[in-house]
Protein backbone atom coordinates (compact mmCIF):
# COMPACT_ATOMS: atom_id res chain seq x y z
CA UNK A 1 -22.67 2.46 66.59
CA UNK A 2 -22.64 0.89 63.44
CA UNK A 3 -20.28 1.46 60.45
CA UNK A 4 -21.71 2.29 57.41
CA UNK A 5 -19.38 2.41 53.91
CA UNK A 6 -20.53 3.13 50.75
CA UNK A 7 -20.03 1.91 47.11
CA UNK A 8 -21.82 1.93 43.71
CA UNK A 9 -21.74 1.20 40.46
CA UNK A 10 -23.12 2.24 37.19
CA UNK A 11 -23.42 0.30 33.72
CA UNK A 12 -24.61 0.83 30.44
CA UNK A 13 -25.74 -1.63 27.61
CA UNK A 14 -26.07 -4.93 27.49
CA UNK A 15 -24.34 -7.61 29.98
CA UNK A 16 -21.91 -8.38 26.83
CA UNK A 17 -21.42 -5.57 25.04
CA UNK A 18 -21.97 -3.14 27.93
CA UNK A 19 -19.79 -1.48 30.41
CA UNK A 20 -19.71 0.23 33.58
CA UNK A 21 -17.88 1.77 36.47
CA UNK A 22 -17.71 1.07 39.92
CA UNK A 23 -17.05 3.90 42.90
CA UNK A 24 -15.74 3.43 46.62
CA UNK A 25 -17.72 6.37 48.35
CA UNK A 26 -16.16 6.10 51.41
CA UNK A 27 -12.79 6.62 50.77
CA UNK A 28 -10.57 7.71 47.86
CA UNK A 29 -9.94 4.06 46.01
CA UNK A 30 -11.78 6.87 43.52
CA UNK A 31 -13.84 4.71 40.39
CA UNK A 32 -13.29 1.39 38.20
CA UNK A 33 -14.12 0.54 35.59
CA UNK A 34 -15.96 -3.10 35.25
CA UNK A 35 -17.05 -5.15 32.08
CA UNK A 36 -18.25 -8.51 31.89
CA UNK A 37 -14.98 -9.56 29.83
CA UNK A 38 -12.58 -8.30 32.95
CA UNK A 39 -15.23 -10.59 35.01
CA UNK A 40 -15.33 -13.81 32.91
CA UNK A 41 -12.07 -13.60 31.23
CA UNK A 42 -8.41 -12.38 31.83
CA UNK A 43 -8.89 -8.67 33.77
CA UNK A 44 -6.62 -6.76 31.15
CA UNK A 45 -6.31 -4.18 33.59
CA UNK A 46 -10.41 -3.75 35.17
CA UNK A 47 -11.79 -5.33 38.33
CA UNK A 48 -15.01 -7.47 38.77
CA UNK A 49 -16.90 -8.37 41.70
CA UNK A 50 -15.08 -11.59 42.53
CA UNK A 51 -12.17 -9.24 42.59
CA UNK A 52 -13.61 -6.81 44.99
CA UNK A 53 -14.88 -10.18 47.33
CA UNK A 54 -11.24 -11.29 47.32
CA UNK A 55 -9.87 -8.06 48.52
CA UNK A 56 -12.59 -7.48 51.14
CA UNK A 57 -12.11 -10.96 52.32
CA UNK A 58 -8.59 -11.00 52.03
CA UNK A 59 -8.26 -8.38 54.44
CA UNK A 60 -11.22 -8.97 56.68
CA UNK A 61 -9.52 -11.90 57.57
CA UNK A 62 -6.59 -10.50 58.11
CA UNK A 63 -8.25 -8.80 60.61
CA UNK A 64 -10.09 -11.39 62.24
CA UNK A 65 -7.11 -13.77 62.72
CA UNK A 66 -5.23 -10.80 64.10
CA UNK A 67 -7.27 -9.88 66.58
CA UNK A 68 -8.07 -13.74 67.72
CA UNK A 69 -4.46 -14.47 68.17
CA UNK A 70 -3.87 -11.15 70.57
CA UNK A 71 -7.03 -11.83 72.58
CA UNK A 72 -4.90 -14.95 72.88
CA UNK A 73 -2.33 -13.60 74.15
CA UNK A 74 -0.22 -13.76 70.84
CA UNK A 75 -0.64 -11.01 68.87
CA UNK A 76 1.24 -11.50 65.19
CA UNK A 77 4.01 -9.65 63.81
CA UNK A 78 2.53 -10.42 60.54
CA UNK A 79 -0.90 -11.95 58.70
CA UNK A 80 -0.47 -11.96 55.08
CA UNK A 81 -3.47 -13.51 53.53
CA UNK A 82 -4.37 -14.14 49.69
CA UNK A 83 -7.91 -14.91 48.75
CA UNK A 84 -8.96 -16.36 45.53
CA UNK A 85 -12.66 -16.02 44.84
CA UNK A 86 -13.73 -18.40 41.70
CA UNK A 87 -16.61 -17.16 39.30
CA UNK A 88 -17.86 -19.47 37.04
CA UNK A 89 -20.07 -18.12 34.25
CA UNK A 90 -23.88 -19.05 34.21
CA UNK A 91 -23.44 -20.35 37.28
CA UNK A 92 -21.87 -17.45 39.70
CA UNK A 93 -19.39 -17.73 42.91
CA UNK A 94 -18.30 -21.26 43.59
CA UNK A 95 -15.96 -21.05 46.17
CA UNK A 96 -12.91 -18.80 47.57
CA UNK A 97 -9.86 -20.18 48.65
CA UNK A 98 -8.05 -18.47 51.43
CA UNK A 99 -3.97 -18.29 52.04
CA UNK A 100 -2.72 -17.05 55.10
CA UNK A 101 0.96 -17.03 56.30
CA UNK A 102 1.64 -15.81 59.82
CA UNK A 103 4.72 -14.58 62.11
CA UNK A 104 3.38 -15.50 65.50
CA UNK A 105 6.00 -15.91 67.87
CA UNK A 106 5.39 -18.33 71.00
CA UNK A 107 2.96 -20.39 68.65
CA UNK A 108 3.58 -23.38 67.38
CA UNK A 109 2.43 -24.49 63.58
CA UNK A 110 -0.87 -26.69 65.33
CA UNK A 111 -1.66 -23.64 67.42
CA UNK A 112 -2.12 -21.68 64.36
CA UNK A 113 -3.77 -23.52 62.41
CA UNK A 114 -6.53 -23.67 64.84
CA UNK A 115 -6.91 -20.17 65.14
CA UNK A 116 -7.00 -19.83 61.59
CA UNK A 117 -9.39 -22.14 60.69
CA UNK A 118 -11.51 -20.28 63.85
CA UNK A 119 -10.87 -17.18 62.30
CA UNK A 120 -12.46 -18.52 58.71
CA UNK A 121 -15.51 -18.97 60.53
CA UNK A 122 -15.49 -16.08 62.62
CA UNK A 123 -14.49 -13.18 59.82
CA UNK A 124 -17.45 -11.29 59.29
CA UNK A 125 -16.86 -10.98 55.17
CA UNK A 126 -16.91 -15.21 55.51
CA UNK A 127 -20.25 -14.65 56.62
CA UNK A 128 -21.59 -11.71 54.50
CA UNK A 129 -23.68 -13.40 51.95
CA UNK A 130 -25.33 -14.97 54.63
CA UNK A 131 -27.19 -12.14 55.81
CA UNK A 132 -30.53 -10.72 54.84
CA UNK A 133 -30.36 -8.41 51.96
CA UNK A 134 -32.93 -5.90 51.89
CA UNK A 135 -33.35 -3.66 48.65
CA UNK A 136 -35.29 -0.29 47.74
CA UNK A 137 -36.45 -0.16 44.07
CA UNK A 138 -36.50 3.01 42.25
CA UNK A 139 -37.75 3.37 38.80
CA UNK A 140 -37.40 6.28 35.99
CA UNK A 141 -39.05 6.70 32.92
């Protein structure tokens, strides 16, 4: 069965001058507020959609590698991963840049480095904006 979570957002005004807030549904990360300054600029304290990519990704990965290492036979005492996702204005994502560190014991440096660069290609969130996206459109007056 398939795994459905939920998340939305709301804004007002214009893409400068506006503002808006952004809510995690499906579990109590409760609402954030968003602005196109905290998305193009320094945060000062909001999150942006980059920011939410890098934490999905982040620990998506996480996952991934984790899970490829113990169907290995060599399942990690630790995956810490960082993930930078770069937004450049006008033109939109550009690349993310992914960090891992890992406590694997009976693995040597080479062995995990090819199961994380499998793990890259394997993480679902690595391939999310490769999907179809469908959309419903509703409109008030």
């Amino acid at each position: 069965m398939a795994a459905i979570r939920n998340a939305s957002a709301h804004w007002e005004g214009s893409l400068i001058e506006g503002a808006g807030r952004v809510t995690f549904e499906s579990s109590e990360l409760g609402t954030h507020d968003v602005t196109w300054a905290a998305r193009a600029n320094e945060s000062n304290g909001l999150t942006s959609p980059e920011e939410l990519i890098a934490a999905a990704h982040s620990t998506c990965y996480s996952m991934a590698l984790s899970n490829d290492l113990a169907k290995a036979g060599n399942p990690p005492e630790a995956i810490d991963t960082k993930a930078a996702v770069t937004f450049v204005p006008g033109t939109g994502i550009t690349g993310v840049a992914l960090s891992v560190t890992g406590k694997v014991p009976g693995l040597t440096a080479a062995q995990f480095e090819e199961a994380a660069q499998a793990a890259k290609e394997g993480c679902p969130v690595s391939q999310a904006l490769k999907v179809p996206i469908t959309i419903e459109v509703n409109f008030t007056e």
